[in-house]
Protein backbone atom coordinates (compact mmCIF):
# COMPACT_ATOMS: atom_id res chain seq x y z
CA UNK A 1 -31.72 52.94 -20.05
CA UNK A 2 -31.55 49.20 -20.60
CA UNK A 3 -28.10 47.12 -19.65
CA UNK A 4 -27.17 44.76 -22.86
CA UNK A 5 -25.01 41.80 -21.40
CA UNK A 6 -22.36 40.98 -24.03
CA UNK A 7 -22.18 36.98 -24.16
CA UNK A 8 -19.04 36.38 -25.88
CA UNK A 9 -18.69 34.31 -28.99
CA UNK A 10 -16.97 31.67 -27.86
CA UNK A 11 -20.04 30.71 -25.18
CA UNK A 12 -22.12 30.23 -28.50
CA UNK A 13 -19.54 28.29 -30.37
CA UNK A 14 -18.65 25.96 -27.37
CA UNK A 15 -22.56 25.15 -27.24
CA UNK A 16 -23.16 24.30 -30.35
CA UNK A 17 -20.40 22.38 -31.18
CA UNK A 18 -20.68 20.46 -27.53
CA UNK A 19 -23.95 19.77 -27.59
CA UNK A 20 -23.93 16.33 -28.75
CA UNK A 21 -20.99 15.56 -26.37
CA UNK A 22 -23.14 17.94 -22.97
CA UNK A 23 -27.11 15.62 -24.42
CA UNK A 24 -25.15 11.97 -24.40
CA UNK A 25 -23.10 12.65 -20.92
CA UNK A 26 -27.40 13.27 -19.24
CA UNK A 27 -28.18 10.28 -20.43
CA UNK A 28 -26.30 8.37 -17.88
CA UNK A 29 -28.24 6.12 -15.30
CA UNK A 30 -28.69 8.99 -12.62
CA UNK A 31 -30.50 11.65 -14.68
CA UNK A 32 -32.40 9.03 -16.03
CA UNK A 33 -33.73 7.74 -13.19
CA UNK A 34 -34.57 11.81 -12.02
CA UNK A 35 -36.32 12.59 -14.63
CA UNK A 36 -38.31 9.01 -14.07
CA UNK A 37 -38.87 9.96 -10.60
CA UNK A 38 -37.15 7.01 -9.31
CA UNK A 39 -33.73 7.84 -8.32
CA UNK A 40 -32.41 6.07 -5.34
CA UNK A 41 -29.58 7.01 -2.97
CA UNK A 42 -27.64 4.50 -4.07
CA UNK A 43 -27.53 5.88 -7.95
CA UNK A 44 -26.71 9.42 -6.24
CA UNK A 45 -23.90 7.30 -4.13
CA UNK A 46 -22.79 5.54 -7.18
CA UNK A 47 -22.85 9.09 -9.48
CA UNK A 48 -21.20 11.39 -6.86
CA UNK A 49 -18.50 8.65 -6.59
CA UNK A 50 -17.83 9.01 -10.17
CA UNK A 51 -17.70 12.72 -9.94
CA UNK A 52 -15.06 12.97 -7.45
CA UNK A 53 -12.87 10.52 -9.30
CA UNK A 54 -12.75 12.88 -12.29
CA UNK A 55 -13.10 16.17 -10.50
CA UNK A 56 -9.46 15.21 -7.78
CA UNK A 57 -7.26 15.00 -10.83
CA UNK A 58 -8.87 18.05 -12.70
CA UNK A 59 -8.43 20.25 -9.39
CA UNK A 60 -4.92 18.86 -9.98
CA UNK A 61 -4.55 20.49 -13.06
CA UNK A 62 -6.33 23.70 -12.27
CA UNK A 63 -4.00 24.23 -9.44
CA UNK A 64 -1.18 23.58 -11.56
CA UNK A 65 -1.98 26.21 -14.00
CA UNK A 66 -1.53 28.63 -11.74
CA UNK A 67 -4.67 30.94 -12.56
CA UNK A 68 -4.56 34.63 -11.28
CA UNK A 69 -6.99 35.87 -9.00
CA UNK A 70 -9.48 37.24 -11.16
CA UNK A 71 -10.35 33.53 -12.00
CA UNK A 72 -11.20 32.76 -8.48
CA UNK A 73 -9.58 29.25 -8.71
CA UNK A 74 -9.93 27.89 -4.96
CA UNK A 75 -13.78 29.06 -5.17
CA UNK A 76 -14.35 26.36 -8.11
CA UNK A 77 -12.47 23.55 -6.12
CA UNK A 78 -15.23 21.28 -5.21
CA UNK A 79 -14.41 17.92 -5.26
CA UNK A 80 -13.29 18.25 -1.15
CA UNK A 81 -17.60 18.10 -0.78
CA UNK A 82 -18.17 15.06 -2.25
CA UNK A 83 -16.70 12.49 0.46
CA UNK A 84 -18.83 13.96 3.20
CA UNK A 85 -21.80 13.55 0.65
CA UNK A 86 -21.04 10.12 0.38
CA UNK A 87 -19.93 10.01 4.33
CA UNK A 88 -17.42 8.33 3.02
CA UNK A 89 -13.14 8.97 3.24
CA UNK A 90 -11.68 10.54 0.30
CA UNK A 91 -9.44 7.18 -0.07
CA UNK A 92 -12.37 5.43 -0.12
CA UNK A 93 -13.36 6.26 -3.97
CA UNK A 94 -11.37 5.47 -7.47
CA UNK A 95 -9.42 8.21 -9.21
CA UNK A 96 -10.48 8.28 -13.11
CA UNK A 97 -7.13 7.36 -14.47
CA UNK A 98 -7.66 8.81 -17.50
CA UNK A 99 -7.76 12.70 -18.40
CA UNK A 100 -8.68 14.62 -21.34
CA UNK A 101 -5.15 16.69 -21.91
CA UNK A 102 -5.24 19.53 -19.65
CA UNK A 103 -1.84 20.83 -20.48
CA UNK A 104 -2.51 24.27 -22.17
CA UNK A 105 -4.24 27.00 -20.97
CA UNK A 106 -6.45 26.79 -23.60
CA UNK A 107 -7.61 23.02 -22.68
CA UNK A 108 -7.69 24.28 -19.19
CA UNK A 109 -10.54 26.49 -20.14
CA UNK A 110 -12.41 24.20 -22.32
CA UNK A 111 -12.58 21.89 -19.19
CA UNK A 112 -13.72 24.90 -16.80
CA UNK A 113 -16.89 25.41 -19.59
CA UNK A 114 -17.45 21.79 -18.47
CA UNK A 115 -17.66 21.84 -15.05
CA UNK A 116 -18.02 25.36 -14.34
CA UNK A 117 -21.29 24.81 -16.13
CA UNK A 118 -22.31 21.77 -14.44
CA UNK A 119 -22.60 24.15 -11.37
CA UNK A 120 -25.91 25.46 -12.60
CA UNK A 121 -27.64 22.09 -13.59
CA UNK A 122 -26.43 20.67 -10.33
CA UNK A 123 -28.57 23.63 -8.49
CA UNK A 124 -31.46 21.77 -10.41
CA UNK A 125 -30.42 18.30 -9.29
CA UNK A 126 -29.77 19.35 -5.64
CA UNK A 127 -33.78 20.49 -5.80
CA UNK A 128 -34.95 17.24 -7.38
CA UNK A 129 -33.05 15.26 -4.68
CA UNK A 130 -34.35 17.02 -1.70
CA UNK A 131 -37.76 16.60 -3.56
CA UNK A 132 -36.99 12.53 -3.57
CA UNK A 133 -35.51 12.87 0.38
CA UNK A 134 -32.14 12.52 -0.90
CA UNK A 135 -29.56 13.69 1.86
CA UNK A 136 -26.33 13.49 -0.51
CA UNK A 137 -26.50 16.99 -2.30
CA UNK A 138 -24.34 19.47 -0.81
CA UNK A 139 -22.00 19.02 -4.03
CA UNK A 140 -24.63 19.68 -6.46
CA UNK A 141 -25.85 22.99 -4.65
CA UNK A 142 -22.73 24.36 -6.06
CA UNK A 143 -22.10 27.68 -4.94
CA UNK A 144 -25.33 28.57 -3.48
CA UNK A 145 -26.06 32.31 -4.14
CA UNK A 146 -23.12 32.77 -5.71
CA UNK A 147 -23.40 30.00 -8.33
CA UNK A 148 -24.86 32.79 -10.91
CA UNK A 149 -22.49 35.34 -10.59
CA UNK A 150 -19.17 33.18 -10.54
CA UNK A 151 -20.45 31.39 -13.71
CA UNK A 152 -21.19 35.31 -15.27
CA UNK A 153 -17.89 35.77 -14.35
CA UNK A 154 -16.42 32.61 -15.45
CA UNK A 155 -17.96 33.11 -19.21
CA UNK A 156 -16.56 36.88 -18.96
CA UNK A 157 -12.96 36.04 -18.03
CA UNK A 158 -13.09 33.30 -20.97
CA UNK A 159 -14.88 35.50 -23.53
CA UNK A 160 -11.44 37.67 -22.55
CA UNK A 161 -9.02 34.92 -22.94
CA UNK A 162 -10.39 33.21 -25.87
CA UNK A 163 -8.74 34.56 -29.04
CA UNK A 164 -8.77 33.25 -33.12
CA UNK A 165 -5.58 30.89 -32.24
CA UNK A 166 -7.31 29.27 -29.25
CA UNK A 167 -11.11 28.85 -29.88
CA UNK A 168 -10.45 25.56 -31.54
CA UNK A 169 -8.22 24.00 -28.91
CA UNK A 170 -10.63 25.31 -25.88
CA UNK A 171 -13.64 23.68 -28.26
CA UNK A 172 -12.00 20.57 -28.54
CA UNK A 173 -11.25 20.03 -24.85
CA UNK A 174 -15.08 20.91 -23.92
CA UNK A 175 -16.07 18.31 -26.35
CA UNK A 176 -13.20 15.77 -24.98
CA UNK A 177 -13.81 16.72 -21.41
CA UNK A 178 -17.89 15.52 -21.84
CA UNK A 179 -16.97 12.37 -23.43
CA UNK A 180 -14.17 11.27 -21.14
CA UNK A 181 -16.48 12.03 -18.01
CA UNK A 182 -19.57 10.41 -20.49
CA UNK A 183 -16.70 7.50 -20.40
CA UNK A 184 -15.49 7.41 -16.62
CA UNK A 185 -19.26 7.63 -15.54
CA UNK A 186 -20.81 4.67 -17.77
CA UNK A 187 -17.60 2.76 -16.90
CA UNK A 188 -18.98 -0.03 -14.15
């Protein structure tokens, strides 16, 4: 007997109609200089940096929203990895002052697709970096063993919660949340 996996709708609609948004945001100056074989630890400095200033105030909100359990919110908290990256304190580094809106559950999850996602590409950045001797990755391993099966279970909990009335609205955040961290990122 073979197991189907059912990949809910919404997964498919969200990358399609990010796509755009998810190609223009790995443009920036640190996967460019990967996939050139020259990245430095300085870009990594500089792009982790960026990361945590976006990722403190969306922790904010995800705490805020008070997710049950199931959702496993305190597990996909990782910003708290970043300054000892960067060996650096946590005042040390610029908050991105501006947010997509995270004020409905439904924008909530659009900006969990985001960086719930990023999890699994940062498992391929964390292996480039130690390829180029690049120290600064304990952020991008994500979850280690248990990146796969918390991002299964991310996409199953949203296939559950996404619905006719909300699919637009979690779209639209996705989308938003690429371009403002495409926007924070680029920003010098």
């Amino acid at each position: 007997m073979s197991l189907t996996l059912h990949r809910p709708a919404i997964l498919q609609q969200l990358r399609t109609e990010t796509r755009p948004y998810h190609d223009a945001l790995e443009q920036n100056e640190f996967n460019r200089a990967l996939q050139a074989d020259s990245i430095t630890a300085q870009a990594t400095h500089r792009f982790l940096a960026k990361l945590y200033g976006f990722l403190v105030p969306y922790e904010a909100h995800l705490r805020q929203h008070g997710l049950g359990p199931e959702w496993q919110p305190e597990l996909r908290q990782r910003a708290h990895l970043i300054p000892a990256d960067l060996g650096v304190g946590a005042t040390a580094l610029p908050l991105c002052p501006t947010m997509p809106p995270l004020e409905t559950p439904a924008q909530l999850l659009g900006a969990m697709y985001v960086l719930e996602g990023s999890t699994l590409g940062g498992q391929v950045l964390a292996r480039q970096l130690g390829k180029a001797g690049i120290e600064a990755r304990t952020y991008f391993s994500g979850h280690g063993e248990q990146t796969g099966p918390l991002w299964k279970s991310f996409c199953q909990l949203l296939g559950e919660a996404a619905t006719e009335d909300n699919q637009a609205e979690i779209v639209a955040s996705a989308a938003a949340t690429f371009q403002t961290l495409h926007a924070w990122i680029e920003k010098p």
